[in-house]
C-alpha atoms as a PDB file:
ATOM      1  CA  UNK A   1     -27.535 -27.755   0.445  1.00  0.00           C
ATOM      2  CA  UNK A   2     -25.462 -27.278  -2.383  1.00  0.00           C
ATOM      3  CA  UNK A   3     -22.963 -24.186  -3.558  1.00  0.00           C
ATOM      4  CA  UNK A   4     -24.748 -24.359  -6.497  1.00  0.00           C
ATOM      5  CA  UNK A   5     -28.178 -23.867  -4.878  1.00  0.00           C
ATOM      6  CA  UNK A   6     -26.335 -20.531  -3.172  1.00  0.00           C
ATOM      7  CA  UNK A   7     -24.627 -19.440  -6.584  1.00  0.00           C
ATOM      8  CA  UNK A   8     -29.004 -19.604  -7.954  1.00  0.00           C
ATOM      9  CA  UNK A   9     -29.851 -17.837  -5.107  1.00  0.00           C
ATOM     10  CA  UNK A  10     -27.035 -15.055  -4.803  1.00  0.00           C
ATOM     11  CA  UNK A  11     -27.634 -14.640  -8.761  1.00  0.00           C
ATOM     12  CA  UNK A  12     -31.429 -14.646  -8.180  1.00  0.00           C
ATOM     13  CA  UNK A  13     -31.636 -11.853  -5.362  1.00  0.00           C
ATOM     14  CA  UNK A  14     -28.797  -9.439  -7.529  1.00  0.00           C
ATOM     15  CA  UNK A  15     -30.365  -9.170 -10.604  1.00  0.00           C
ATOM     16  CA  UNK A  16     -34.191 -10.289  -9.153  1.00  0.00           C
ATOM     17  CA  UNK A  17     -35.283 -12.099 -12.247  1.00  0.00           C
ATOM     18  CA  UNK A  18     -35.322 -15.826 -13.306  1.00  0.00           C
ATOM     19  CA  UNK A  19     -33.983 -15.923 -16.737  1.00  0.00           C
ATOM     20  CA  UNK A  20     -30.993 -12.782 -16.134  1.00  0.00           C
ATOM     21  CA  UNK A  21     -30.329 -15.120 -13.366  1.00  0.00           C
ATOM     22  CA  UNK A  22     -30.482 -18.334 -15.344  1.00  0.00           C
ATOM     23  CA  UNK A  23     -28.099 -16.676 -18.232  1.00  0.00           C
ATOM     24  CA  UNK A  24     -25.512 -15.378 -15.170  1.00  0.00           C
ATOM     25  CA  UNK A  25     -25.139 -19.240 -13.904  1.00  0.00           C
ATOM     26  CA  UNK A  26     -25.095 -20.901 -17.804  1.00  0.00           C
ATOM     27  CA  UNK A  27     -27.808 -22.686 -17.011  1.00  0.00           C
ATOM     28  CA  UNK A  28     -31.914 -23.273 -18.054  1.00  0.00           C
ATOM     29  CA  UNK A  29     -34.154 -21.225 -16.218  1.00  0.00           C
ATOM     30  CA  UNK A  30     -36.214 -23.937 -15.283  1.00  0.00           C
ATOM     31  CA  UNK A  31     -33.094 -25.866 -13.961  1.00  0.00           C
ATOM     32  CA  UNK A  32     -32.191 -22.119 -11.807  1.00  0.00           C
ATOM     33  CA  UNK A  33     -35.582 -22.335 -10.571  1.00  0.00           C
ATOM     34  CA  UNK A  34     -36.080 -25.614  -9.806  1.00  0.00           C
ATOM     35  CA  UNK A  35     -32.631 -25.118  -7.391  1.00  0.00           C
ATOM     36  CA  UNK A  36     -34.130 -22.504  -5.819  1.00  0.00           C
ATOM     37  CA  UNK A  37     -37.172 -23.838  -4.963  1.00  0.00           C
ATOM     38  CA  UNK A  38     -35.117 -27.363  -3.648  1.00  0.00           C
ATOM     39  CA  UNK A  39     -33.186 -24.628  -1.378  1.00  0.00           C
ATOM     40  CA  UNK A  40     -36.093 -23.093   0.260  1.00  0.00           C
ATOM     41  CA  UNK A  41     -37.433 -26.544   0.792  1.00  0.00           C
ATOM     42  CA  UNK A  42     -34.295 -27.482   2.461  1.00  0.00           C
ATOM     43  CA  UNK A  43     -34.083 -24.672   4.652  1.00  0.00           C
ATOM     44  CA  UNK A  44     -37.902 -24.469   5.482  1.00  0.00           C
ATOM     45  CA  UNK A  45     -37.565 -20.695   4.190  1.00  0.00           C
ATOM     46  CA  UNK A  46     -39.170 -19.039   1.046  1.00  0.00           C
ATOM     47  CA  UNK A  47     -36.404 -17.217   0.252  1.00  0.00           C
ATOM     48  CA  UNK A  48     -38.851 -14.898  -3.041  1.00  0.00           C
ATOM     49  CA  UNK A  49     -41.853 -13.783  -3.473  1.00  0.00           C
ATOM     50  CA  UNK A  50     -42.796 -14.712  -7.030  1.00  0.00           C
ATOM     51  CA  UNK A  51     -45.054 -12.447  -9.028  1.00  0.00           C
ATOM     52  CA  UNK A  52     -45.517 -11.857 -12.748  1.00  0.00           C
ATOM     53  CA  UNK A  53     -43.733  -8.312 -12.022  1.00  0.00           C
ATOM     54  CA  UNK A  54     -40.696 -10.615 -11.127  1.00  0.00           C
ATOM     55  CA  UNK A  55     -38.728 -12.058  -8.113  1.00  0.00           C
ATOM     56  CA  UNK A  56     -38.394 -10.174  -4.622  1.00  0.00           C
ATOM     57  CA  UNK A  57     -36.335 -11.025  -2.017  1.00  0.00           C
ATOM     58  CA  UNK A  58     -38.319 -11.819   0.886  1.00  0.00           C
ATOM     59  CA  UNK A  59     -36.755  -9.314   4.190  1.00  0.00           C
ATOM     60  CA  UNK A  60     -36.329 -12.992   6.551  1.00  0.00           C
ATOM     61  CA  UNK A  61     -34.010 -13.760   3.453  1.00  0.00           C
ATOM     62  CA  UNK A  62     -31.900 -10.672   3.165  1.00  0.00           C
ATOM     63  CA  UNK A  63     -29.641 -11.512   5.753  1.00  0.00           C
ATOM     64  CA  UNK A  64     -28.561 -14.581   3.820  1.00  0.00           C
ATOM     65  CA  UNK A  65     -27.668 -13.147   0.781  1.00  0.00           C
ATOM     66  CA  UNK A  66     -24.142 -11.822   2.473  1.00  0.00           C
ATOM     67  CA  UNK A  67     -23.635 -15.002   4.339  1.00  0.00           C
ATOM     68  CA  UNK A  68     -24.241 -17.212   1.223  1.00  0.00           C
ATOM     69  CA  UNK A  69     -21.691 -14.735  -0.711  1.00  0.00           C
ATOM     70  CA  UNK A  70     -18.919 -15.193   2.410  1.00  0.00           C
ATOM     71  CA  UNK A  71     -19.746 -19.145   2.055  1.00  0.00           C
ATOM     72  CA  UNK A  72     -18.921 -18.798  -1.633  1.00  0.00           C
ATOM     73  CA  UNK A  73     -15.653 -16.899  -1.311  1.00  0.00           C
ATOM     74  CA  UNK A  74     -14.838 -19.104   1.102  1.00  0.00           C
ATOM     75  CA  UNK A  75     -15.144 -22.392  -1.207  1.00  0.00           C
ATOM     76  CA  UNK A  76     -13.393 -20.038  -4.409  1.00  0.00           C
ATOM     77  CA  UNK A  77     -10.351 -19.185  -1.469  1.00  0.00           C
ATOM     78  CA  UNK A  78     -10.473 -23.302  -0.590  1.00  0.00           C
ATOM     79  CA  UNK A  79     -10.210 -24.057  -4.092  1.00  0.00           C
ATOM     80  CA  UNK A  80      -7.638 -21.920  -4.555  1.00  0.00           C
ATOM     81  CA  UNK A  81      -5.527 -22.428  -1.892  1.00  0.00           C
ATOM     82  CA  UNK A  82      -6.090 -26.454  -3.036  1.00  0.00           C
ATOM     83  CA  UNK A  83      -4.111 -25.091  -6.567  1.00  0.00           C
ATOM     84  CA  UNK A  84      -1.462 -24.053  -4.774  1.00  0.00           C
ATOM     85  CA  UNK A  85      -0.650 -26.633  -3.081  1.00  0.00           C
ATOM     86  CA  UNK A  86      -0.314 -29.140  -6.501  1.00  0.00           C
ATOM     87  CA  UNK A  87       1.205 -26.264  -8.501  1.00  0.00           C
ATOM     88  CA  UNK A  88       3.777 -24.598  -5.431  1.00  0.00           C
ATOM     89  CA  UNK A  89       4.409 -21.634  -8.195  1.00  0.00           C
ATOM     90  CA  UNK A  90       0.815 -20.343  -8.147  1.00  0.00           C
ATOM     91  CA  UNK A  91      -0.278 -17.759  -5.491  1.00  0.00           C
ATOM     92  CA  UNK A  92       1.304 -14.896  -4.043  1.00  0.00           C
ATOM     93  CA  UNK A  93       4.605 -15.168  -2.689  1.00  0.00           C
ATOM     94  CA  UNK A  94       5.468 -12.688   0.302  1.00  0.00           C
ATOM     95  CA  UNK A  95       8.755 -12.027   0.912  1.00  0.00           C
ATOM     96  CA  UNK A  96      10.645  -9.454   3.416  1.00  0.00           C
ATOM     97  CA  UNK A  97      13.930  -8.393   3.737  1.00  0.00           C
ATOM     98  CA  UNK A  98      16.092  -6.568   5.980  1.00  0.00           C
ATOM     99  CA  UNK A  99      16.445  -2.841   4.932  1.00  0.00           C
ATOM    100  CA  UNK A 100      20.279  -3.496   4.233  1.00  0.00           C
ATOM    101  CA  UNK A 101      19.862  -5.799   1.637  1.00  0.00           C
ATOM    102  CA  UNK A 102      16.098  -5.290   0.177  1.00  0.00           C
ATOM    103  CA  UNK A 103      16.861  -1.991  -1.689  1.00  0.00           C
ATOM    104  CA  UNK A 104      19.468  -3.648  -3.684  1.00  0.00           C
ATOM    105  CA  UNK A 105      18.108  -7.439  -4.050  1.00  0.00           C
ATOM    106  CA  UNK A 106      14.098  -6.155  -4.903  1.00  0.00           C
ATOM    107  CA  UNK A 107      14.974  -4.095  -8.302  1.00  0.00           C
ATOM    108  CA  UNK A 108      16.088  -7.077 -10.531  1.00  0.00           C
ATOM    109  CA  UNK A 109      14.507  -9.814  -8.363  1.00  0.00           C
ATOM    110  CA  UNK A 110      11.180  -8.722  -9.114  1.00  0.00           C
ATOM    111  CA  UNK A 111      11.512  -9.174 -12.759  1.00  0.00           C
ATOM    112  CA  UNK A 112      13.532 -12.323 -12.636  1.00  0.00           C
ATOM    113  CA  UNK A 113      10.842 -13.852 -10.395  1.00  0.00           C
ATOM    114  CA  UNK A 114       8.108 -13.043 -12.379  1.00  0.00           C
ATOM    115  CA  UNK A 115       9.644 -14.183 -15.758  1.00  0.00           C
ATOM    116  CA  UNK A 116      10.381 -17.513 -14.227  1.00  0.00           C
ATOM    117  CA  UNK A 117       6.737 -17.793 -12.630  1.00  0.00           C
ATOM    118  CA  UNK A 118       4.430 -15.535 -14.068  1.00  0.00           C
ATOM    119  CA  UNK A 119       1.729 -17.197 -11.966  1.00  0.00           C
ATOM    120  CA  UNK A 120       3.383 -16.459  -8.360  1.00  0.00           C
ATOM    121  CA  UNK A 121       3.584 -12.666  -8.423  1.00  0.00           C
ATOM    122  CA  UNK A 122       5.933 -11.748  -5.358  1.00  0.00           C
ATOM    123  CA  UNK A 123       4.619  -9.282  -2.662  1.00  0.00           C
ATOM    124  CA  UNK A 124       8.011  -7.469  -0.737  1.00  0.00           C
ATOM    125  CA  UNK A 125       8.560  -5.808   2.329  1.00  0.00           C
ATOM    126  CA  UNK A 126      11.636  -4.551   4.164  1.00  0.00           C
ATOM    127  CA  UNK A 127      12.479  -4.893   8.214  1.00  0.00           C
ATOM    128  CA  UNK A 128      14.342  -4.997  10.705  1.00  0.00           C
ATOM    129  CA  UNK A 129      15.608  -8.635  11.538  1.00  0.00           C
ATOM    130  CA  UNK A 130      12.816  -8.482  14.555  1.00  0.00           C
ATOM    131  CA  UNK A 131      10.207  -7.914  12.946  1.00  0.00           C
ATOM    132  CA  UNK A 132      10.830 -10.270  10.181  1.00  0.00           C
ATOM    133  CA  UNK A 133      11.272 -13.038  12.814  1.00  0.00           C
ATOM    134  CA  UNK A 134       8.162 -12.108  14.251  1.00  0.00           C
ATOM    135  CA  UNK A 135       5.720 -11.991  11.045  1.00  0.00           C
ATOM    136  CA  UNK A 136       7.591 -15.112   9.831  1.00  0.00           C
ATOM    137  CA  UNK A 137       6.249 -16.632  12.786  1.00  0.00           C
ATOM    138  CA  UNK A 138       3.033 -15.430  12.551  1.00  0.00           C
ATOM    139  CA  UNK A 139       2.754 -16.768   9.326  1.00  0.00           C
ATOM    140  CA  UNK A 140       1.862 -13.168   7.696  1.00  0.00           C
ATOM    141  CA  UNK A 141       5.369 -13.527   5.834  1.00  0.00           C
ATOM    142  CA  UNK A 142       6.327 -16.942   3.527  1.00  0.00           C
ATOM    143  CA  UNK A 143      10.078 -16.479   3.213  1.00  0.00           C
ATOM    144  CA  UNK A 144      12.288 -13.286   4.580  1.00  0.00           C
ATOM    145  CA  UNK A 145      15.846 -12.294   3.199  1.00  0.00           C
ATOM    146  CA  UNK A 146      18.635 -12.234   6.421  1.00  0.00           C
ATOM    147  CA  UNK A 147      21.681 -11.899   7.878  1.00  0.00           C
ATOM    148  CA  UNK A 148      22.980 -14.808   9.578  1.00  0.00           C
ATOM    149  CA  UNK A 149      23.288 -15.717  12.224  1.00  0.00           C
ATOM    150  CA  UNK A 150      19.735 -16.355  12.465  1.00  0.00           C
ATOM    151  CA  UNK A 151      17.967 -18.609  14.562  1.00  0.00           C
ATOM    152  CA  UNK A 152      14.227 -19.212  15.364  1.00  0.00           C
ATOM    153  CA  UNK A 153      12.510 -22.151  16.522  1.00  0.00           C
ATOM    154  CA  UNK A 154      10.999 -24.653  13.396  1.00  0.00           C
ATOM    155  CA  UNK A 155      12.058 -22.151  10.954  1.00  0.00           C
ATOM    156  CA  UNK A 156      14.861 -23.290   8.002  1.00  0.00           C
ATOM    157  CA  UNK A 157      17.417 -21.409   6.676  1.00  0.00           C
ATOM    158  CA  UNK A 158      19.577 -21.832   3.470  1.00  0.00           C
ATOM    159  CA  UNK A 159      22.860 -19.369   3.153  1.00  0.00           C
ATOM    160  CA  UNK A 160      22.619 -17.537  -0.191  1.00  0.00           C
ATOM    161  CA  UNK A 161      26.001 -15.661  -0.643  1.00  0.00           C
ATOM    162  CA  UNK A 162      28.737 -14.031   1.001  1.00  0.00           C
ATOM    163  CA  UNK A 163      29.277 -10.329   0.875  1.00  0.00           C
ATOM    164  CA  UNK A 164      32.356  -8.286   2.269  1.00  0.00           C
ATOM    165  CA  UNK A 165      32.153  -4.974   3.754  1.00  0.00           C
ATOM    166  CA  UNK A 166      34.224  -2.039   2.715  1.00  0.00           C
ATOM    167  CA  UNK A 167      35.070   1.349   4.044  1.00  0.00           C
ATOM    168  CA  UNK A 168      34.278   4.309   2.326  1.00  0.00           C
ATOM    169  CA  UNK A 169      35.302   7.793   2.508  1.00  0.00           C
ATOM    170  CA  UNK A 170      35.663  11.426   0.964  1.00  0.00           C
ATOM    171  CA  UNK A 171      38.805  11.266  -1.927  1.00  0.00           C
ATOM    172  CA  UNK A 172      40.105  13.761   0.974  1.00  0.00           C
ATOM    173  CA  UNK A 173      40.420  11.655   3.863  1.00  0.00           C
ATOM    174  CA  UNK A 174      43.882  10.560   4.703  1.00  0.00           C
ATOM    175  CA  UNK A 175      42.824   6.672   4.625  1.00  0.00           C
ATOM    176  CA  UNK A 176      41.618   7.338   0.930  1.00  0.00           C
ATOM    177  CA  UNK A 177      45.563   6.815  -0.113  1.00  0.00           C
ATOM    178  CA  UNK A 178      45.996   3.341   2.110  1.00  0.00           C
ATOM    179  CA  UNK A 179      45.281  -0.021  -0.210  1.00  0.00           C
ATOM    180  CA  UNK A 180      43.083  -1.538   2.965  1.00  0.00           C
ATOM    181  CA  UNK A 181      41.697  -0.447   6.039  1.00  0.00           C
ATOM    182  CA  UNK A 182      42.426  -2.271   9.143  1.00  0.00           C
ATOM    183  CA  UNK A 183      39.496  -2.582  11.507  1.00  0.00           C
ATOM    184  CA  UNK A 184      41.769  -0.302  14.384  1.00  0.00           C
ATOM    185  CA  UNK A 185      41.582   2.764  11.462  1.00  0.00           C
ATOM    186  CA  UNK A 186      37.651   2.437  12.379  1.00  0.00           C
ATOM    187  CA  UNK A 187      38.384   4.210  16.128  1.00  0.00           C
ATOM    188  CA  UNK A 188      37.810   7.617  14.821  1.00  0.00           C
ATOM    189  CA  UNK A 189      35.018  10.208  15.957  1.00  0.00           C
ATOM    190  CA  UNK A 190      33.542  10.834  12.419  1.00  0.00           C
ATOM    191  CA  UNK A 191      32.696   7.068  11.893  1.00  0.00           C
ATOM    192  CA  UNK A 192      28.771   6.807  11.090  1.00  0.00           C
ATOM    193  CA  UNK A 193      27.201   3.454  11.187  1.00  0.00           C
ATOM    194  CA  UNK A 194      23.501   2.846  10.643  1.00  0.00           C
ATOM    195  CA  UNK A 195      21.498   3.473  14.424  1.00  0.00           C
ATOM    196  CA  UNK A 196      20.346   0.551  17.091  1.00  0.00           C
ATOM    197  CA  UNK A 197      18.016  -2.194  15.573  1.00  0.00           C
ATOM    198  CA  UNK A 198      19.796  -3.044  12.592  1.00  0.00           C
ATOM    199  CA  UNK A 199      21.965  -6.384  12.144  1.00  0.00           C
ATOM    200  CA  UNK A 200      24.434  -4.637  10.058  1.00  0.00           C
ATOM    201  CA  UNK A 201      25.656  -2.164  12.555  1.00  0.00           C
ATOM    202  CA  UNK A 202      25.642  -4.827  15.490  1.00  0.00           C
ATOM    203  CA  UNK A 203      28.191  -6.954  12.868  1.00  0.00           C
ATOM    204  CA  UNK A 204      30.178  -4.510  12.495  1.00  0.00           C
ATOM    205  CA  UNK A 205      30.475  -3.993  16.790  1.00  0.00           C
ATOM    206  CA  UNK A 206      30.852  -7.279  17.355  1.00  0.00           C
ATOM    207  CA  UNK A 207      33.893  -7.495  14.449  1.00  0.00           C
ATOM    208  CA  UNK A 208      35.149  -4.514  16.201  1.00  0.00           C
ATOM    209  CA  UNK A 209      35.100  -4.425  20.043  1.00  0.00           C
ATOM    210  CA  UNK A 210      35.639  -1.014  21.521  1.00  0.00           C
ATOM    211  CA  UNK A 211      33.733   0.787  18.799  1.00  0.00           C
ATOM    212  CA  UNK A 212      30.423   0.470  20.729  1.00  0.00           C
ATOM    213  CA  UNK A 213      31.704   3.203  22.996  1.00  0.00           C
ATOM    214  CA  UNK A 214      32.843   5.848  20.944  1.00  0.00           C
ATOM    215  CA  UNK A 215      29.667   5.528  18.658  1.00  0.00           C
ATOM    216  CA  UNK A 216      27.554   6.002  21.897  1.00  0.00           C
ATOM    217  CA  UNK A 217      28.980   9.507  22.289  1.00  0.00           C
ATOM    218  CA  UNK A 218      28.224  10.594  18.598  1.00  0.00           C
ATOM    219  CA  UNK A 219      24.430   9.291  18.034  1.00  0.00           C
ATOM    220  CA  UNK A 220      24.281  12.639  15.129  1.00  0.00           C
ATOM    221  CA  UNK A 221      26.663  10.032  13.235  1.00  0.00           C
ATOM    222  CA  UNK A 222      24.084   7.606  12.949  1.00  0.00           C
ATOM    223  CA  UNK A 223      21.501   7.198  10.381  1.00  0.00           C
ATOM    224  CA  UNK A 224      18.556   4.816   9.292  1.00  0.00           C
ATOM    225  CA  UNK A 225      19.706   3.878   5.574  1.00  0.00           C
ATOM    226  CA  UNK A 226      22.619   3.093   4.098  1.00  0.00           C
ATOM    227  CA  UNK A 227      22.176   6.072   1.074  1.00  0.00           C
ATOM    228  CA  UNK A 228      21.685   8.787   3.736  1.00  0.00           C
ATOM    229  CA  UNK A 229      25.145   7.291   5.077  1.00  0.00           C
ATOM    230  CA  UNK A 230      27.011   7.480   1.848  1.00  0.00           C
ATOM    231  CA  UNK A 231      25.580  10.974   0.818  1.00  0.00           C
ATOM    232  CA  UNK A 232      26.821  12.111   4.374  1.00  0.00           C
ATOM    233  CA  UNK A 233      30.216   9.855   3.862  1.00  0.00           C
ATOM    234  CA  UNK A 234      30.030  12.064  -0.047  1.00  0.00           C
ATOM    235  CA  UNK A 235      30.009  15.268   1.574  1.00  0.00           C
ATOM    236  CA  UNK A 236      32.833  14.983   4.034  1.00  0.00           C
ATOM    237  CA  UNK A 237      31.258  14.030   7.483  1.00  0.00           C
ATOM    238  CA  UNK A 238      33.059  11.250   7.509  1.00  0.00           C
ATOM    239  CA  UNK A 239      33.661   7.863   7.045  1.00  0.00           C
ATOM    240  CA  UNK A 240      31.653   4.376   7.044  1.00  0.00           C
ATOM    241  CA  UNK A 241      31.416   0.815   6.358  1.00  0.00           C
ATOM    242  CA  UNK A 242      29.038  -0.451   3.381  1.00  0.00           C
ATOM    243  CA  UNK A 243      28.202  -3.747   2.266  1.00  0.00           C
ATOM    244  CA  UNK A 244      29.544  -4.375  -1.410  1.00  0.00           C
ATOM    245  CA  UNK A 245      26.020  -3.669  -2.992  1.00  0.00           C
ATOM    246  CA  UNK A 246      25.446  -0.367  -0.886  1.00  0.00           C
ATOM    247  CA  UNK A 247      28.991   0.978  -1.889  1.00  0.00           C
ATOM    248  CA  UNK A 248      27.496   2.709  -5.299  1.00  0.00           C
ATOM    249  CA  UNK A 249      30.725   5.245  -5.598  1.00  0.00           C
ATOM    250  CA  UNK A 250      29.876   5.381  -9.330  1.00  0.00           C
ATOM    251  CA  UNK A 251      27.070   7.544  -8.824  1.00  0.00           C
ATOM    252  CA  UNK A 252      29.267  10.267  -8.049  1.00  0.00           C
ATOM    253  CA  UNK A 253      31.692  12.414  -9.850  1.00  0.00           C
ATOM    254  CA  UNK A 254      34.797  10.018 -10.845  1.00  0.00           C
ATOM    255  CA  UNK A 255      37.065   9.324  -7.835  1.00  0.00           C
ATOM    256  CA  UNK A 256      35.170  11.894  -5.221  1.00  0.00           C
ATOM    257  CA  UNK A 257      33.998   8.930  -3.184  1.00  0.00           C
ATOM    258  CA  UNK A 258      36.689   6.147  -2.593  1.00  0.00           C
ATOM    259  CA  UNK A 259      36.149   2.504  -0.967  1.00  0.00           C
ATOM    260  CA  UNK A 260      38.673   0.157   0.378  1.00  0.00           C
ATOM    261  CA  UNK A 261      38.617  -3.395   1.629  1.00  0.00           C
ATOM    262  CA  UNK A 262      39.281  -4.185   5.164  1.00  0.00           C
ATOM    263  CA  UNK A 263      42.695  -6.022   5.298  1.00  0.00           C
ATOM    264  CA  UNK A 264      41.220  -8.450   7.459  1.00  0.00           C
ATOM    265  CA  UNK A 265      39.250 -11.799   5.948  1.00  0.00           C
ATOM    266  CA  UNK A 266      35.966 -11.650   8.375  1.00  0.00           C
ATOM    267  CA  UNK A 267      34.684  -8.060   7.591  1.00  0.00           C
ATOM    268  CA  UNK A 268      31.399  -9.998   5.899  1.00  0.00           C
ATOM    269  CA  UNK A 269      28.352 -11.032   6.231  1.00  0.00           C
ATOM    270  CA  UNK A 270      26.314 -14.355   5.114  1.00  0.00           C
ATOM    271  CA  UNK A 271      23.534 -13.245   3.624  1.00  0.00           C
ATOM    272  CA  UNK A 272      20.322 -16.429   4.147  1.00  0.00           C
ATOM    273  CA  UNK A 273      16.845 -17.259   2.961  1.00  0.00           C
ATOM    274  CA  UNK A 274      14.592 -18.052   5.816  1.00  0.00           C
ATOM    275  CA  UNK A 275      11.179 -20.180   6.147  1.00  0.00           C
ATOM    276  CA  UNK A 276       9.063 -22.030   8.586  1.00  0.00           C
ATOM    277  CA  UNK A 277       9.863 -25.789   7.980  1.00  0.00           C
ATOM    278  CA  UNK A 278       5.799 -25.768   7.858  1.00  0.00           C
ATOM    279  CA  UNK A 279       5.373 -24.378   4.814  1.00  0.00           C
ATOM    280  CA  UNK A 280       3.819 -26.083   2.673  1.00  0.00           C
ATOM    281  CA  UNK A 281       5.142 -24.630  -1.293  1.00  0.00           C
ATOM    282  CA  UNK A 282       8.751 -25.516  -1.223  1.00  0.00           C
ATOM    283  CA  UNK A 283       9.210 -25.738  -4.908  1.00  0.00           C
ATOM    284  CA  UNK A 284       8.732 -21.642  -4.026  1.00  0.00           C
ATOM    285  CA  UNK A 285      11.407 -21.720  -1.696  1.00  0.00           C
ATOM    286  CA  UNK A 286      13.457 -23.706  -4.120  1.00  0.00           C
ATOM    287  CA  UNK A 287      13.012 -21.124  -7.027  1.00  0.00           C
ATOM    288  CA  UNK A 288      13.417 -17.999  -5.118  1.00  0.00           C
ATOM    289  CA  UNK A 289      16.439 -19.385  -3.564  1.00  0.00           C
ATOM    290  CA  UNK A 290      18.130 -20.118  -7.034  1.00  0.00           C
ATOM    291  CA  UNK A 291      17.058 -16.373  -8.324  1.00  0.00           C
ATOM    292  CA  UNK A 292      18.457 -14.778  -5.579  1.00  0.00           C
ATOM    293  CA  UNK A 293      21.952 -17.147  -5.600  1.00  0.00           C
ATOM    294  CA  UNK A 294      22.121 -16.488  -9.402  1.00  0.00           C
ATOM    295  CA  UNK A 295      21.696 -12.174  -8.512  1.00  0.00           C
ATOM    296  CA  UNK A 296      24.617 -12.570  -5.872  1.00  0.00           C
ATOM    297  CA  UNK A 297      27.546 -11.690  -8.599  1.00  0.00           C
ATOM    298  CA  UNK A 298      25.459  -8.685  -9.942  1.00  0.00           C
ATOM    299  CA  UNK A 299      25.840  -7.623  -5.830  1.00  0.00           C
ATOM    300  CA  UNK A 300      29.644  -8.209  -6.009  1.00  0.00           C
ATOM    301  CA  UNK A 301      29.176 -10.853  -3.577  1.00  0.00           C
ATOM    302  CA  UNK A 302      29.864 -14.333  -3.436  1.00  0.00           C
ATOM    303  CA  UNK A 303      27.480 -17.249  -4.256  1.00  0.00           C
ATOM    304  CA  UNK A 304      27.711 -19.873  -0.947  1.00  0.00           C
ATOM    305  CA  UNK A 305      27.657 -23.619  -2.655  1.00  0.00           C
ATOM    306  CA  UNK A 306      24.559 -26.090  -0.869  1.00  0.00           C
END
């Protein structure tokens, strides 16, 4: 048995006659029928009823029309996924992110990635760091964009850049006239960080002990994105800390919202690529790794040298 013999017979049973059948394959019709009939005799089956009217399928063959098609996509998929593997730039690519960093990465990525490989199209998704780690586990995910530290058993990661945070605030607030922000100006009730489950917030905690507490009592000054945050931080509900890409006070009226730099050096975050060491396209991981170090400047961040 032969996927040819199943391409004469799926052909056969769709369009039930020899020669339409024949012309869908590129081949004779005596060569399609002589297949056919080298099938049946293989399987012990006739598969048609032959008349001069034309072809029927016989009903004890119906069933294995849809299995022959599944056996078919199966060897096209094989094929495929056989491509792949000696071009690594061919096939979808799917890549998460965490929701801090996707919305601001994706936009020109996208582009970038598909000028460079026009062949891998790129599939995205954003996360929280769980559930990344999970479907990179499970396979369902090739490469996810992180915050380090990151750790997960036989999984790589590769730091792509550096990226400070900064505080920002309504041009009213009285820290809107200091030059930087020291982490102890934080301890204030109107500071909103993003809510449990994302990496950002517990960062920014760990940098500053004691402001776990306070933020426990005031769960309205939390939020799930960074834009609600700076729209709330725009109206005068108070202040917060942004990664360098989320800051965005240009898209406001000129000097209405203000950002300042902590004045001390670790307010940051290293921002990684990471993949199970098992996959098997790392010319993929190689290219997406140098588009997304090359968009790090555009994020006013810093590239992190290999």
């Amino acid at each position: 048995m032969t996927l040819t013999g199943l391409r004469y017979f799926v052909a056969l049973a769709q369009e039930k006659h020899f020669g339409r059948a024949a012309e869908r394959c590129f081949v004779s019709q005596p060569t399609l029928s002589a297949g056919i009939k080298r099938l049946e005799d293989e399987l012990g089956l006739a598969l048609f009823e032959r008349a001069r009217a034309g072809v029927r399928l016989m009903p004890s063959a119906e069933p294995l029309v849809l299995q022959a098609q599944r056996v078919l996509e199966h060897a096209h998929d094989f094929a495929q996924m056989a491509s792949q593997q000696r071009d690594p730039l061919t096939g979808a690519f799917r890549l998460g992110a965490i929701h801090t960093v996707g919305p601001y990465l994706f936009p020109s990525l996208i582009p970038r990635a598909l000028d460079a490989a026009p062949d891998m199209p790129v599939i995205i998704e954003e996360a929280y760091t769980a559930q990344l780690r999970e479907r990179l586990r499970r396979g369902e995910l090739d490469a996810a964009i992180v915050a380090l530290p990151f750790t997960e058993v036989d999984v790589l990661t590769l730091p792509l850049y550096d990226e400070h945070f900064e505080v920002v605030m309504n041009h009213s607030d009285p820290l809107a006239s200091k030059t930087s922000i020291a982490k102890a100006d934080l301890n204030r009730d109107d500071l909103m960080l993003l809510g449990e489950g994302h990496c950002l917030r517990d960062q920014i905690l760990s940098a500053c002990p004691g402001l776990g507490e306070r933020l426990s009592a005031n769960h309205n000054r939390e939020s799930s994105s960074l834009e609600t945050l700076r729209h709330m931080v725009a109206g005068g509900l108070g202040i917060s800390v942004l990664p360098c890409s989320a800051i965005g006070t240009d898209r406001y009226a000129p000097g209405h919202l203000v950002n300042k730099p902590f004045a001390e050096a670790d307010m940051k975050r290293t921002v990684a690529l990471a993949w199970r060491a098992s996959f098997p396209r790392p010319g993929a991981i190689t290219l997406m790794a140098q588009l997304l170090k090359a968009l790090a400047r555009d994020l006013n961040a810093e590239p992190v040298d290999a």
